[in-house]
Protein backbone atom coordinates (compact mmCIF):
# COMPACT_ATOMS: atom_id res chain seq x y z
CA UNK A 1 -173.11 -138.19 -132.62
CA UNK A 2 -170.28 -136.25 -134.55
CA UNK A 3 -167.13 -136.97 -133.45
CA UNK A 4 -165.70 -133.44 -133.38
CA UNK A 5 -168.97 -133.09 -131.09
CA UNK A 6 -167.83 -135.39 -128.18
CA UNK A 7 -169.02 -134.34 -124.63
CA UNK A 8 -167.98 -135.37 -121.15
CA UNK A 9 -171.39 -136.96 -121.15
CA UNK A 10 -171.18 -139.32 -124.34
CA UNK A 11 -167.84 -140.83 -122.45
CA UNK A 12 -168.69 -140.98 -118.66
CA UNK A 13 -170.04 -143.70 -116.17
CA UNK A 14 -173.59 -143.52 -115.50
CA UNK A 15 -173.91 -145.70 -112.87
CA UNK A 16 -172.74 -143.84 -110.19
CA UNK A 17 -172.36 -144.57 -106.26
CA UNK A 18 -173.42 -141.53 -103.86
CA UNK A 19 -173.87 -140.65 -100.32
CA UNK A 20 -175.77 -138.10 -98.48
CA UNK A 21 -174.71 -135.22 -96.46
CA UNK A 22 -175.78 -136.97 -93.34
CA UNK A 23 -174.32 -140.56 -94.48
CA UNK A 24 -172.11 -142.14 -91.26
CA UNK A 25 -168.92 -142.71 -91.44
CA UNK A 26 -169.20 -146.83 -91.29
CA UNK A 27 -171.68 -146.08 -94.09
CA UNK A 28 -168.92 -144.28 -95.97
CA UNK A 29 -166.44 -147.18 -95.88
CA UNK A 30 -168.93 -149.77 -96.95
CA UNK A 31 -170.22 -148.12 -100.34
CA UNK A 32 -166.94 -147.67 -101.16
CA UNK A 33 -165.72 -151.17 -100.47
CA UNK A 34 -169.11 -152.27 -102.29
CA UNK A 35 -168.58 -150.26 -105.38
CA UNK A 36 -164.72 -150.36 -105.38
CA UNK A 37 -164.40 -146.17 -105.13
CA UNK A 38 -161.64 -144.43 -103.03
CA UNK A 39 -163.68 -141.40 -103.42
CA UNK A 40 -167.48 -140.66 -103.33
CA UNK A 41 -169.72 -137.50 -104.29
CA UNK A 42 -171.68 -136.16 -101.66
CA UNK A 43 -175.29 -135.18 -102.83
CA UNK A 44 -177.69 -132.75 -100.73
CA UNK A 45 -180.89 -132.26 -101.98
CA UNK A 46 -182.37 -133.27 -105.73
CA UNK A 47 -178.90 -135.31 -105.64
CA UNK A 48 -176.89 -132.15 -106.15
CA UNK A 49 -173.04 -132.46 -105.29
CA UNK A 50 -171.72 -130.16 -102.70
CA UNK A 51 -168.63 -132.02 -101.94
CA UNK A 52 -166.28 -135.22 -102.50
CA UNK A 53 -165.33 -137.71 -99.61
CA UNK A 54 -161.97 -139.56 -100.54
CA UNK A 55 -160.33 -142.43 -98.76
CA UNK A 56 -157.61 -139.61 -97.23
CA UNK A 57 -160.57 -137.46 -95.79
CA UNK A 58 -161.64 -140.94 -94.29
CA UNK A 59 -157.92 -141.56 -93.08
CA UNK A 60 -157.36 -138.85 -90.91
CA UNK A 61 -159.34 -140.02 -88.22
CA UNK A 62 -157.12 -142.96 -88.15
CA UNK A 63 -153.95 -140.76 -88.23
CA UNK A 64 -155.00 -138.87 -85.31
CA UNK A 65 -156.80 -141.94 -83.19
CA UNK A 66 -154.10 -142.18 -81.01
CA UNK A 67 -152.07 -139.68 -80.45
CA UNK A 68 -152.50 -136.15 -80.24
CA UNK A 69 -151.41 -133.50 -82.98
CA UNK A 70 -148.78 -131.93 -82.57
CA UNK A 71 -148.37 -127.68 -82.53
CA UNK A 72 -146.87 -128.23 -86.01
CA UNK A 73 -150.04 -129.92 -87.16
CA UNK A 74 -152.42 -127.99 -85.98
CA UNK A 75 -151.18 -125.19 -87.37
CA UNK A 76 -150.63 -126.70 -90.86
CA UNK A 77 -152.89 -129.49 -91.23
CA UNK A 78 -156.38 -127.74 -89.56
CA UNK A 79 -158.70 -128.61 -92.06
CA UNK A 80 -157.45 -132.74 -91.69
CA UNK A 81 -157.79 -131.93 -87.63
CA UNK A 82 -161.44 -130.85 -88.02
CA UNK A 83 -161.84 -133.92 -90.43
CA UNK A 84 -160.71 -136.46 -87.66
CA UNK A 85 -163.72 -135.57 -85.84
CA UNK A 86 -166.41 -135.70 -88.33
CA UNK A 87 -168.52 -138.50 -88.19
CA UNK A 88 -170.97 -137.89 -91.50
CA UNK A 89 -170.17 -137.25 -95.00
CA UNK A 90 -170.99 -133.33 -94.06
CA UNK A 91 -167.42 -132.98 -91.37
CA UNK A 92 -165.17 -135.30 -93.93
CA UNK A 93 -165.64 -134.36 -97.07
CA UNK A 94 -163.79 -131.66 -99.02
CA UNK A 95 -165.61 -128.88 -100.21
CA UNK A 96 -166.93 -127.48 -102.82
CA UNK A 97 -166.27 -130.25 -105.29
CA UNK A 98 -164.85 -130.47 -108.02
CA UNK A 99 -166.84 -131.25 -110.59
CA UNK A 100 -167.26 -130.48 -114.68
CA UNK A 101 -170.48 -129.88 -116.47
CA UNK A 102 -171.90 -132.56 -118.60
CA UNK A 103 -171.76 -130.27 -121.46
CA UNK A 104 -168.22 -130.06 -121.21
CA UNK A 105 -165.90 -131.19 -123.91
CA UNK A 106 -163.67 -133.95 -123.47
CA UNK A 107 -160.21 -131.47 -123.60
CA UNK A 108 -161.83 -129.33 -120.91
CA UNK A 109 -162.35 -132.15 -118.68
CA UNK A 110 -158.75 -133.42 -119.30
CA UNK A 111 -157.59 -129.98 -118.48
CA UNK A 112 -159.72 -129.94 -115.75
CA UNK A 113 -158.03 -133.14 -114.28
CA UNK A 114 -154.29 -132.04 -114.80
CA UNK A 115 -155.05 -129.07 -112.98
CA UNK A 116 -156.72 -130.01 -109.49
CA UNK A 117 -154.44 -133.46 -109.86
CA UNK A 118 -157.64 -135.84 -109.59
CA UNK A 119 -158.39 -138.91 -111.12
CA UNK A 120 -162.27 -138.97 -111.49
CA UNK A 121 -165.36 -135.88 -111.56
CA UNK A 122 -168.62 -135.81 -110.62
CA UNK A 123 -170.18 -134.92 -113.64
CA UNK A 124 -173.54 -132.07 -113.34
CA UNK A 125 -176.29 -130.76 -115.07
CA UNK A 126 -176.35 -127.18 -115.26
CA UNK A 127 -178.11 -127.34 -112.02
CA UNK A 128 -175.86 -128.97 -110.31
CA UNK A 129 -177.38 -132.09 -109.97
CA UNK A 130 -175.48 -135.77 -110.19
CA UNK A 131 -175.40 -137.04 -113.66
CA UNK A 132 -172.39 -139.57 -113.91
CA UNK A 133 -168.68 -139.93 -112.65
CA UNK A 134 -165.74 -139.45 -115.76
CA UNK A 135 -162.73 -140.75 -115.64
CA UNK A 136 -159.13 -140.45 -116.80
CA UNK A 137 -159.66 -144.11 -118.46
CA UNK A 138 -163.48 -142.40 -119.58
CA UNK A 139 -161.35 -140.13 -121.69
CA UNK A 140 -159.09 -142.28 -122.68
CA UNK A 141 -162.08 -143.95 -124.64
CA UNK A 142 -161.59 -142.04 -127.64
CA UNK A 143 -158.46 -143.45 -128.76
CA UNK A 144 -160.63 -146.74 -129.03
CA UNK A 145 -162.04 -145.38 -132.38
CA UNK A 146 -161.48 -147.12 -135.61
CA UNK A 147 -159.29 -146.06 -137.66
CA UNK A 148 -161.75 -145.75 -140.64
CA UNK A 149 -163.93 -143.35 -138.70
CA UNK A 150 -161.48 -141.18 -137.94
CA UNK A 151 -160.79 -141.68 -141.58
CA UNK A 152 -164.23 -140.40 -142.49
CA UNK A 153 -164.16 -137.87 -140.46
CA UNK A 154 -160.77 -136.19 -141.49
CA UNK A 155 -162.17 -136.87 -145.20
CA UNK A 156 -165.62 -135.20 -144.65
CA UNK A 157 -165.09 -132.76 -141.90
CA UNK A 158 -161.61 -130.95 -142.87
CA UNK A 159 -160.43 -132.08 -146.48
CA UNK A 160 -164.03 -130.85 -147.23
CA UNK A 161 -163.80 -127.52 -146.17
CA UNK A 162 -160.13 -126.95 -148.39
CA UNK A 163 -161.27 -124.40 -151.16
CA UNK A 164 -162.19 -125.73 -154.73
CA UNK A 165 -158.92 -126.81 -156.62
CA UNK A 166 -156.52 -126.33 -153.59
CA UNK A 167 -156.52 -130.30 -152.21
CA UNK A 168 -158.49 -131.92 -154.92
CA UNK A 169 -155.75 -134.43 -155.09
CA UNK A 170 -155.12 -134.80 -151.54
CA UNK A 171 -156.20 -138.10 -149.34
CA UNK A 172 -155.99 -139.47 -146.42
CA UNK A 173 -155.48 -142.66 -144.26
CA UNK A 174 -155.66 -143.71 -141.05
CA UNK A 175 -153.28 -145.99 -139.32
CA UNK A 176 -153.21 -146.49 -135.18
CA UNK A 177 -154.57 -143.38 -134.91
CA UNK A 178 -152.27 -141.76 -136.75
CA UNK A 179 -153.46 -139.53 -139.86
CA UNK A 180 -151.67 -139.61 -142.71
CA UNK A 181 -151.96 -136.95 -145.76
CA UNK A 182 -151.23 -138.27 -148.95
CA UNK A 183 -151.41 -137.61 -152.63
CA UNK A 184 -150.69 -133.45 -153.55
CA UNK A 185 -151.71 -129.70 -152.82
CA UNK A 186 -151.85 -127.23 -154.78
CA UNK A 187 -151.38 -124.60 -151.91
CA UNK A 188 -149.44 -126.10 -149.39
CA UNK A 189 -149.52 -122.83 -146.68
CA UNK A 190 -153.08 -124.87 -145.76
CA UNK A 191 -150.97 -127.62 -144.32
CA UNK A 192 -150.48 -126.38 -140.91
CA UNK A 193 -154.32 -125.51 -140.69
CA UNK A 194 -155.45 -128.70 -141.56
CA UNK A 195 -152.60 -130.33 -139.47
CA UNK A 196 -154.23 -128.38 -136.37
CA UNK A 197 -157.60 -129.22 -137.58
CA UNK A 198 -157.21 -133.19 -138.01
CA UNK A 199 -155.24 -133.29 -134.30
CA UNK A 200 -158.39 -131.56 -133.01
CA UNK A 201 -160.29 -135.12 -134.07
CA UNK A 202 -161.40 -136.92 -130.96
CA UNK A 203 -159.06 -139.90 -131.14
CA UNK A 204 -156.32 -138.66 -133.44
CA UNK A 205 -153.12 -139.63 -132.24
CA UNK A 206 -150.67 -137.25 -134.93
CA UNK A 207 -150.57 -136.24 -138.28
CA UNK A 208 -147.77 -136.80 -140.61
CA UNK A 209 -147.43 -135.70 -144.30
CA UNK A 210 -146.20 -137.89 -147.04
CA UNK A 211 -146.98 -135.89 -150.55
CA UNK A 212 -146.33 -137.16 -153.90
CA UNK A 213 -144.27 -133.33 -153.93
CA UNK A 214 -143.76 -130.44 -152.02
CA UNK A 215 -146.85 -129.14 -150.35
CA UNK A 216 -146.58 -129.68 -146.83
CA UNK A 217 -144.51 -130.82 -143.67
CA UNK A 218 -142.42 -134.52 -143.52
């Protein structure tokens, strides 16, 4: 696959552990001791996720085992309350889930990620329907490419497009990720388009110009 083409699904874990709306709560704790999760998508029917059961939904039945809550708690904490008495994946998990399309692009599901403050997805079909689990290490996959396919791409896919006679001259390598222009351009107001374009690569770490004469950023 094209690199500028990566998807959520061409990084992400297949192999996925699940439990069913009706799942105990013994049965929670033991798939995710057996498959080393501290959270677990909970799949209805045709396996599609309608919510996420974590270790802390598990927890607050232990937090509130003993003792009870106090006026403060109940008021701010309801939704753990009604979690300490479920007993099936249905009363402890959070929902909706959280989840990102398998479609999606690898930026989205980083975005994704920052912004709800999770770790792992669920990743769906467009119906909805369990296809994988990403990662923040999943995304972090890219970086893993060689540096001569990034290379290649940078070559083909962006110093190809540059007009006839504008970056004949210009090349490029690849070191730790890092792109490196080299060589000259004739029109150097291109350089901050092709700057944006080769940090846009899947795996590109920066770009840095070093010109044989003026034509575009140190």
């Amino acid at each position: 696959m094209h690199s500028n083409a990566l998807l959520v699904r061409d990084v992400m874990t297949r192999r996925v552990a699940a439990v069913p709306t009706d799942a105990g709560f013994k049965e929670i704790v033991e798939t995710m001791s057996a498959w080393g999760a501290s959270a677990l998508p909970v799949v209805g029917a045709d396996r599609v996720v309608v919510g996420v059961v974590s270790e802390a939904d598990l927890l607050a039945k232990e937090e509130f085992s003993v003792s009870r809550p106090t006026l403060t708690q109940q008021r701010c904490r309801p939704r753990d309350l009604a979690k300490a008495t479920g007993t099936t994946a249905e009363g402890l998990m959070s929902s909706p889930a959280v989840t990102v399309p398998a479609m999606a692009s690898l930026p989205q599901a980083a975005r994704l990620m920052a912004r709800e403050n999770v770790k792992r997805l669920p990743v769906v079909d467009s119906a909805g329907r369990l296809e994988g689990i990403v990662s923040r290490s999943d995304l972090l996959k890219v970086y893993l490419r060689p540096d001569e396919d990034l290379a290649a791409d940078v070559q083909q896919d962006i110093l190809g497009r540059v007009p006839k006679g504008a970056g004949d001259n210009l090349r490029v390598r690849v070191t730790g990720g890092v792109v490196t222009f080299t060589g000259a351009m004739a029109d150097p107001r291109l350089a901050p388009a092709l700057s944006r374009m080769a940090r846009a690569v899947p795996g590109v770490v920066d770009v840095v110009w070093d010109l044989d004469r003026a034509g575009g950023p140190a």
